[in-house]
Structure formats: structure tokens, C-alpha cells
N, C-alpha and C. Protein backbone atom coordinates (compact mmCIF):
# COMPACT_ATOMS: atom_id res chain seq x y z
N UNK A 1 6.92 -18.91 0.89
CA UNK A 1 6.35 -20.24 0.91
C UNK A 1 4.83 -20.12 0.90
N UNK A 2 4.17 -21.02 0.04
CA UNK A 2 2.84 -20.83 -0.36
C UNK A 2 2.42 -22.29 0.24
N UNK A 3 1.11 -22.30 1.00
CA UNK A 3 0.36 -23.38 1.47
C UNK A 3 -0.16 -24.34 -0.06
N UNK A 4 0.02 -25.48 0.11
CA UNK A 4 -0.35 -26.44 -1.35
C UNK A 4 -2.39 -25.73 -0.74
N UNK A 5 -2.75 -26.25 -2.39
CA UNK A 5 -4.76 -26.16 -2.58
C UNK A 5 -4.68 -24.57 -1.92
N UNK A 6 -4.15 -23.47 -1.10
CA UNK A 6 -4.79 -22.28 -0.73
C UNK A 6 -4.93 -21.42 -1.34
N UNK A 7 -5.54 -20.40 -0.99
CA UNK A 7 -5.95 -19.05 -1.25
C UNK A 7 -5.24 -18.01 -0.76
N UNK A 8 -4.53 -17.64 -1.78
CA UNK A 8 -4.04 -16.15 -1.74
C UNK A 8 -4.02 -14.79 -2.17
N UNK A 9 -4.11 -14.35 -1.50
CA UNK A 9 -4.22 -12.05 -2.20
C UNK A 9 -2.58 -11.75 -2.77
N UNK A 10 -3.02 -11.57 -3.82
CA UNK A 10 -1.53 -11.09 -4.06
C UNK A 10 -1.69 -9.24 -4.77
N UNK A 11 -1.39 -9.17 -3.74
CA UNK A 11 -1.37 -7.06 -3.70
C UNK A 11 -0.53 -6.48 -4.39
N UNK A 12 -0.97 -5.98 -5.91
CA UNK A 12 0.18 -5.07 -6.58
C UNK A 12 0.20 -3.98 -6.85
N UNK A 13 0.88 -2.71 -6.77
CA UNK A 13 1.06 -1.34 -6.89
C UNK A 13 1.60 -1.01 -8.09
N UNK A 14 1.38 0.01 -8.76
CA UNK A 14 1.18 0.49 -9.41
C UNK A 14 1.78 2.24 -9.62
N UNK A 15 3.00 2.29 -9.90
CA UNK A 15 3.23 4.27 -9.91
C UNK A 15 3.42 4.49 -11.35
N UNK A 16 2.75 5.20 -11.99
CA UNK A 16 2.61 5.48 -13.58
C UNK A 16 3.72 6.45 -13.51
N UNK A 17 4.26 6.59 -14.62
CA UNK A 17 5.35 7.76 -14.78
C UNK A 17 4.74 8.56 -15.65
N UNK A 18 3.60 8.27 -16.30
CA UNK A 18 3.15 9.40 -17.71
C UNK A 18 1.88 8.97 -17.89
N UNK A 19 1.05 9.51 -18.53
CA UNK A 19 -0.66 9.22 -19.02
C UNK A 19 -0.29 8.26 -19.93
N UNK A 20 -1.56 7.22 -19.92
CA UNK A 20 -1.82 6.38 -21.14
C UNK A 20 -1.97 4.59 -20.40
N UNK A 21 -2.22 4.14 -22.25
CA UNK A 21 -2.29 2.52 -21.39
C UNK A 21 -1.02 1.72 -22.04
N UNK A 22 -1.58 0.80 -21.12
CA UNK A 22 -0.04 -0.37 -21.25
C UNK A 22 -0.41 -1.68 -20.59
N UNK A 23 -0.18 -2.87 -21.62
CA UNK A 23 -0.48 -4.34 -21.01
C UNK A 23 1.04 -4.58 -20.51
N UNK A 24 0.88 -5.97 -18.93
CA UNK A 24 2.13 -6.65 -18.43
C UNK A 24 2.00 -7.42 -18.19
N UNK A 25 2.74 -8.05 -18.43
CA UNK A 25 2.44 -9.60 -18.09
C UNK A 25 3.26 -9.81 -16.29
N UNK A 26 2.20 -10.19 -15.53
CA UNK A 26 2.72 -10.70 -14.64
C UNK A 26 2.41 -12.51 -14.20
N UNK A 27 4.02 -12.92 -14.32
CA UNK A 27 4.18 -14.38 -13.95
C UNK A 27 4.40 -14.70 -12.56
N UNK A 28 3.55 -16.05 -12.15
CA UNK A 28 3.82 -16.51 -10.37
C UNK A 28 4.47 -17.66 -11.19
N UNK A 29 6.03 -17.88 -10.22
CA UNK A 29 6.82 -18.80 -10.65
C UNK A 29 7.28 -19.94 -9.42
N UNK A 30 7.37 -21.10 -9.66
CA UNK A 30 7.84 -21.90 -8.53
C UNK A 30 9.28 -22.12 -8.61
N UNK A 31 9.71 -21.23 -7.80
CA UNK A 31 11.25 -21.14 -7.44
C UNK A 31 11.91 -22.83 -7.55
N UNK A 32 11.17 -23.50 -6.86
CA UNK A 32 12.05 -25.01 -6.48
C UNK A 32 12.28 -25.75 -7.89
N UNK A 33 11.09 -26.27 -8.56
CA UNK A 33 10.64 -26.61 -9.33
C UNK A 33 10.74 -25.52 -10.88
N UNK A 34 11.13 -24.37 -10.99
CA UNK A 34 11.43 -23.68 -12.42
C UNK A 34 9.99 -23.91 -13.12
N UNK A 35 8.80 -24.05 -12.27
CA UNK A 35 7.68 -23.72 -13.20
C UNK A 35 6.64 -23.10 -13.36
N UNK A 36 6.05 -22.53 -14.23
CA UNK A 36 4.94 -21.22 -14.22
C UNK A 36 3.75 -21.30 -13.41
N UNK A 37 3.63 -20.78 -12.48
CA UNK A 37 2.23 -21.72 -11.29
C UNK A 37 0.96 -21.20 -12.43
N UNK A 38 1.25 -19.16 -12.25
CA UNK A 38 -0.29 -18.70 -12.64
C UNK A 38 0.42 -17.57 -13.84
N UNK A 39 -0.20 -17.32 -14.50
CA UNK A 39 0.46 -15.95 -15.69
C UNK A 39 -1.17 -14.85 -15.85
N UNK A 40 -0.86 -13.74 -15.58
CA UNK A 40 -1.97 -12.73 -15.75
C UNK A 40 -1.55 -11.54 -16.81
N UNK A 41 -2.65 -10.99 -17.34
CA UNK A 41 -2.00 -10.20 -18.07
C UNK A 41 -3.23 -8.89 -17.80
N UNK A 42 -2.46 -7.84 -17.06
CA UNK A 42 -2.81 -6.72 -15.92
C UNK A 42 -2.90 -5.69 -17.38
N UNK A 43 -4.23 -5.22 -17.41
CA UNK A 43 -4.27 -3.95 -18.54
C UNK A 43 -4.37 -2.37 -17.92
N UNK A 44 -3.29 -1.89 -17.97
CA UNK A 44 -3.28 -0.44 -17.17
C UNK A 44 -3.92 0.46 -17.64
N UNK A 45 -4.37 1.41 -16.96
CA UNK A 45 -4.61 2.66 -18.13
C UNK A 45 -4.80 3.92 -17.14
N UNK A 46 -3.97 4.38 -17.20
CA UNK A 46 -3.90 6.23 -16.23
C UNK A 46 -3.96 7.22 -17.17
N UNK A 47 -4.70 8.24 -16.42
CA UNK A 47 -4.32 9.74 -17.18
C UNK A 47 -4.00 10.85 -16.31
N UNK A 48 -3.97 11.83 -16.64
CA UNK A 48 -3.46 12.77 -15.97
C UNK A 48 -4.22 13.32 -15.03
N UNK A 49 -3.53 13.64 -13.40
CA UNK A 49 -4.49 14.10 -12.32
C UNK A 49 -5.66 15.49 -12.73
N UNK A 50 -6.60 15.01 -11.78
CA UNK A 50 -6.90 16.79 -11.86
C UNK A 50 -6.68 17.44 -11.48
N UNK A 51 -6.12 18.72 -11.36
CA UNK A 51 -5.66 20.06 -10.81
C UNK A 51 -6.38 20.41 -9.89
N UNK A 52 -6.64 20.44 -8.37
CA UNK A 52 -7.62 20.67 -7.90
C UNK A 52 -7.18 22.42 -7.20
N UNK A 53 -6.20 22.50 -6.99
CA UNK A 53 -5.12 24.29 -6.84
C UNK A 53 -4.25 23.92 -7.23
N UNK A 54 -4.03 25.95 -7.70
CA UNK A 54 -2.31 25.69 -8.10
C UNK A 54 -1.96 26.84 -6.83
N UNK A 55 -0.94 27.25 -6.74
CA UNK A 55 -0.13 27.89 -5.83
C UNK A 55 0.90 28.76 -6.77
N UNK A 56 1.30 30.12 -6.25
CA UNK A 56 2.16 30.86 -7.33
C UNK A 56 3.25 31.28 -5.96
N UNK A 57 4.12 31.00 -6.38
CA UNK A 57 5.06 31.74 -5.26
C UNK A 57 6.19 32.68 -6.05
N UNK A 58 6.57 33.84 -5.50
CA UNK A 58 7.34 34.58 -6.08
C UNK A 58 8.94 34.93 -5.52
N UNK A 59 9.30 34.98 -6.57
CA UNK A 59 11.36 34.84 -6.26
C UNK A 59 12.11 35.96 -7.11
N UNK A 60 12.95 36.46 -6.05
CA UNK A 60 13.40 37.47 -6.71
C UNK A 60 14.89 36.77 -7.39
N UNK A 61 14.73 37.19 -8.59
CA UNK A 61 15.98 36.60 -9.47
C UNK A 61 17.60 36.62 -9.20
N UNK A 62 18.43 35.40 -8.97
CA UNK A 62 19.47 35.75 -9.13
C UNK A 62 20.21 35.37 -7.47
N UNK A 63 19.00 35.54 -6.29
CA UNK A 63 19.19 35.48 -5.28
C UNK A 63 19.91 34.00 -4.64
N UNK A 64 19.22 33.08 -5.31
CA UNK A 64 19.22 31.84 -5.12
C UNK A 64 19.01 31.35 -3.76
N UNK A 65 18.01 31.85 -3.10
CA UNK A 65 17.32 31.54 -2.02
C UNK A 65 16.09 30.55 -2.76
N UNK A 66 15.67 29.85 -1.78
CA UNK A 66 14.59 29.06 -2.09
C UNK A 66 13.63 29.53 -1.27
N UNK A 67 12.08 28.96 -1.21
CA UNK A 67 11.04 29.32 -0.72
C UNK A 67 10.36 28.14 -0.42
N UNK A 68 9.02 28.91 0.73
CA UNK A 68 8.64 27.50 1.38
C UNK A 68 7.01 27.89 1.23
N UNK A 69 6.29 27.00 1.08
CA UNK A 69 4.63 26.80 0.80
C UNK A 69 3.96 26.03 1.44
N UNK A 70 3.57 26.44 2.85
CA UNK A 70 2.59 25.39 3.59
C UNK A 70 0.99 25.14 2.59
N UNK A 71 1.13 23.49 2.66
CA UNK A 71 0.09 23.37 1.71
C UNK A 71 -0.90 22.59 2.62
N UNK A 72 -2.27 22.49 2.53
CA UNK A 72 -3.16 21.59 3.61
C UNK A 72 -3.57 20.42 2.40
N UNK A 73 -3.61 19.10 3.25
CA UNK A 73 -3.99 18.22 2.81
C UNK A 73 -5.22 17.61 3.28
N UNK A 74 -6.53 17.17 2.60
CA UNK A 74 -7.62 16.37 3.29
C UNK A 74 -7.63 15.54 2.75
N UNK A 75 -8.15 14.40 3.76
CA UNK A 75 -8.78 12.63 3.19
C UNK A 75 -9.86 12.92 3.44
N UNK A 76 -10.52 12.53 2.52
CA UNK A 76 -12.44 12.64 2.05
C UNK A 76 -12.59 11.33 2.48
N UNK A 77 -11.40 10.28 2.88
CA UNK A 77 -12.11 8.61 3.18
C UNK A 77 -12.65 8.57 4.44
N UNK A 78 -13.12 7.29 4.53
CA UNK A 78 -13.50 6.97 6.12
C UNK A 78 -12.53 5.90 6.62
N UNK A 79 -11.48 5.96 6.44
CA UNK A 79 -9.99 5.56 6.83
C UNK A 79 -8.92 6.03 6.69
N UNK A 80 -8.13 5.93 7.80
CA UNK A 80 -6.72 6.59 7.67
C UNK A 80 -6.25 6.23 6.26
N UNK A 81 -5.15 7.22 5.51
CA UNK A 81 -4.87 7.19 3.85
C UNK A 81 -3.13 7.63 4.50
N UNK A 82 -2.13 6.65 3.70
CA UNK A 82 -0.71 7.41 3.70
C UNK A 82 -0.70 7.66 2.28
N UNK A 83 -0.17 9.44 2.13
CA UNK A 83 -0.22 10.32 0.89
C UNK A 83 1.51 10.18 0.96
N UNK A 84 1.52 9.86 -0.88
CA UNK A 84 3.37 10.07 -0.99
C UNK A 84 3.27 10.90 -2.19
N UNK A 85 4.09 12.14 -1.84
CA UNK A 85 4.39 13.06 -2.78
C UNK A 85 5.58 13.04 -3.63
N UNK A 86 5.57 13.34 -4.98
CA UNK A 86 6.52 12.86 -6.07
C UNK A 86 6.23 14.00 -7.09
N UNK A 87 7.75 14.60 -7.53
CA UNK A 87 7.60 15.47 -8.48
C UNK A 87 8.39 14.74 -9.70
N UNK A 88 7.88 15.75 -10.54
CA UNK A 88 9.07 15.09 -12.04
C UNK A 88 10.17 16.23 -12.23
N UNK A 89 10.13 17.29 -11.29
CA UNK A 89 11.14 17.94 -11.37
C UNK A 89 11.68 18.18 -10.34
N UNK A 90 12.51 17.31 -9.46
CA UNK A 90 13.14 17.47 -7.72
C UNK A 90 14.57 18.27 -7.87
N UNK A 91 14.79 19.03 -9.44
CA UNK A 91 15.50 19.68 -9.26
C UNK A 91 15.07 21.32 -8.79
N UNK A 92 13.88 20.79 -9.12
CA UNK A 92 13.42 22.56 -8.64
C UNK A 92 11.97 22.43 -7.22
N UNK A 93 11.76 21.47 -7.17
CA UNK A 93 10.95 21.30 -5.74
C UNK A 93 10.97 19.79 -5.15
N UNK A 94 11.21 20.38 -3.93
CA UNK A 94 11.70 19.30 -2.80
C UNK A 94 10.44 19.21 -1.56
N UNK A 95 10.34 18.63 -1.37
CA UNK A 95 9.42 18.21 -0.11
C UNK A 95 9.15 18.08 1.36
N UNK A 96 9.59 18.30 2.10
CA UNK A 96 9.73 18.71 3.29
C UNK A 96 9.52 17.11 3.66
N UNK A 97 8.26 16.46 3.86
CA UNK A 97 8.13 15.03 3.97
C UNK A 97 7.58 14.16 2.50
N UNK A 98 8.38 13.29 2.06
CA UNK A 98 7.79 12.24 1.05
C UNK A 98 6.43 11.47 1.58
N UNK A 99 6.10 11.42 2.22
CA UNK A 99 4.92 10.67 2.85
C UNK A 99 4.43 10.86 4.12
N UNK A 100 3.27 10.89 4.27
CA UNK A 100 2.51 11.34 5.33
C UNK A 100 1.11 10.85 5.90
N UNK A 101 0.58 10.50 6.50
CA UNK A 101 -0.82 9.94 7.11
C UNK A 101 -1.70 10.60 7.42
N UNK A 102 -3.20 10.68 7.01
CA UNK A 102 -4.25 11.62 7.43
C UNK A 102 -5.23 10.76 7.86
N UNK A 103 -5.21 11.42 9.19
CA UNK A 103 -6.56 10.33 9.92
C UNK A 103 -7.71 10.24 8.67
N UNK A 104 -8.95 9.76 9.20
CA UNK A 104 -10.10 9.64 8.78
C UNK A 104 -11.00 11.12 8.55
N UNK A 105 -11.23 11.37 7.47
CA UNK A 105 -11.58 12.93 7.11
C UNK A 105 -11.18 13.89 8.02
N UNK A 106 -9.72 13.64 8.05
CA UNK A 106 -9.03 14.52 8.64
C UNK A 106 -8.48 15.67 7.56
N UNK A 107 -7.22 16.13 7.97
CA UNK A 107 -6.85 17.37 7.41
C UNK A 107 -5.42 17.07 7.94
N UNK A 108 -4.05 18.19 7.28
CA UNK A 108 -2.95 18.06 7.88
C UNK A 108 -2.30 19.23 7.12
């Protein structure tokens, strides 16, 4: 429910699956009434992270043991940041935690 004449933030996220751009149309609709309040048209455009380390871990073949890689994380902000980690291959690495919180130029 939206106040009639107010002001609102309307907060949208964003998880790219691949580099590049892409227009969307996003519509605010009045449920009661079936009519278009506001229509925006959001122009994306991501590319690929930068590599800032890589990590090499080694496996002896055949074993089918898995392996584990403590990795450190820092926030360069001056506010707490929740980090969510996502691979495109979770058949071959898994995560110990999907998401996590780092104080204020903290570390973890």
C-alpha cells in the first residue's frame, strides 16, 4: 500500500549472469484499479570483474577427495558490506558460507 501525492525509494538489485548491456522495462502497476502508475526503462551494462588473486590448489587424481582454501576478505568501505559468493560452476566449488558481513575496513 502506497500513501496517495508521496514519495517513494523504490530499491532494485541487480545479479548479471554474463558481461554486456541490456535495456528493461520496469512497470509500477495499481493492483486495485489494473493501471500503469509509473513505467522506467533501466539501461544495464556490466562487464567482467577484475581478478584481483587467483589461488592454485593441487589434487591428486582419481582420489576424489576434495580440498579446502581459506581465503581473506577486506571492505575498503566505511560501512559494514554483506559479501555473497556465487560460482558458475557449483559443480566443482562450493562455499563454506554464501554470504557474509565485514565490519567497516575490516577483514574476515
Amino acid at each position: 500500500m502506497l500513501p496517495p501525492h508521496g514519495v517513494q525509494d523504490l530499491h532494485v538489485g541487480v545479479r548479471p549472469r554474463r558481461a554486456g548491456s541490456r535495456f528493461v522495462h520496469l512497470n509500477l502497476v495499481d493492483m486495485d484499479y489494473h493501471q500503469l502508475v509509473a513505467s522506467w526503462l533501466v539501461c544495464l551494462s556490466c562487464r567482467q570483474p577484475l581478478i584481483s588473486k587467483a589461488f592454485e590448489i593441487t589434487m591428486a587424481a582419481g582420489e576424489g577427495k576434495g580440498a579446502s582454501k581459506r581465503i581473506t576478505y577486506t571492505n575498503p568501505y566505511p560501512s559494514r558490506r554483506t559479501y555473497h559468493l556465487h560460482s558458475d560452476r557449483p559443480d566443482l566449488l562450493q562455499f563454506k558460507e554464501s554470504s557474509f558481513q565485514v565490519c567497516p575496513e575490516g577483514w574476515r
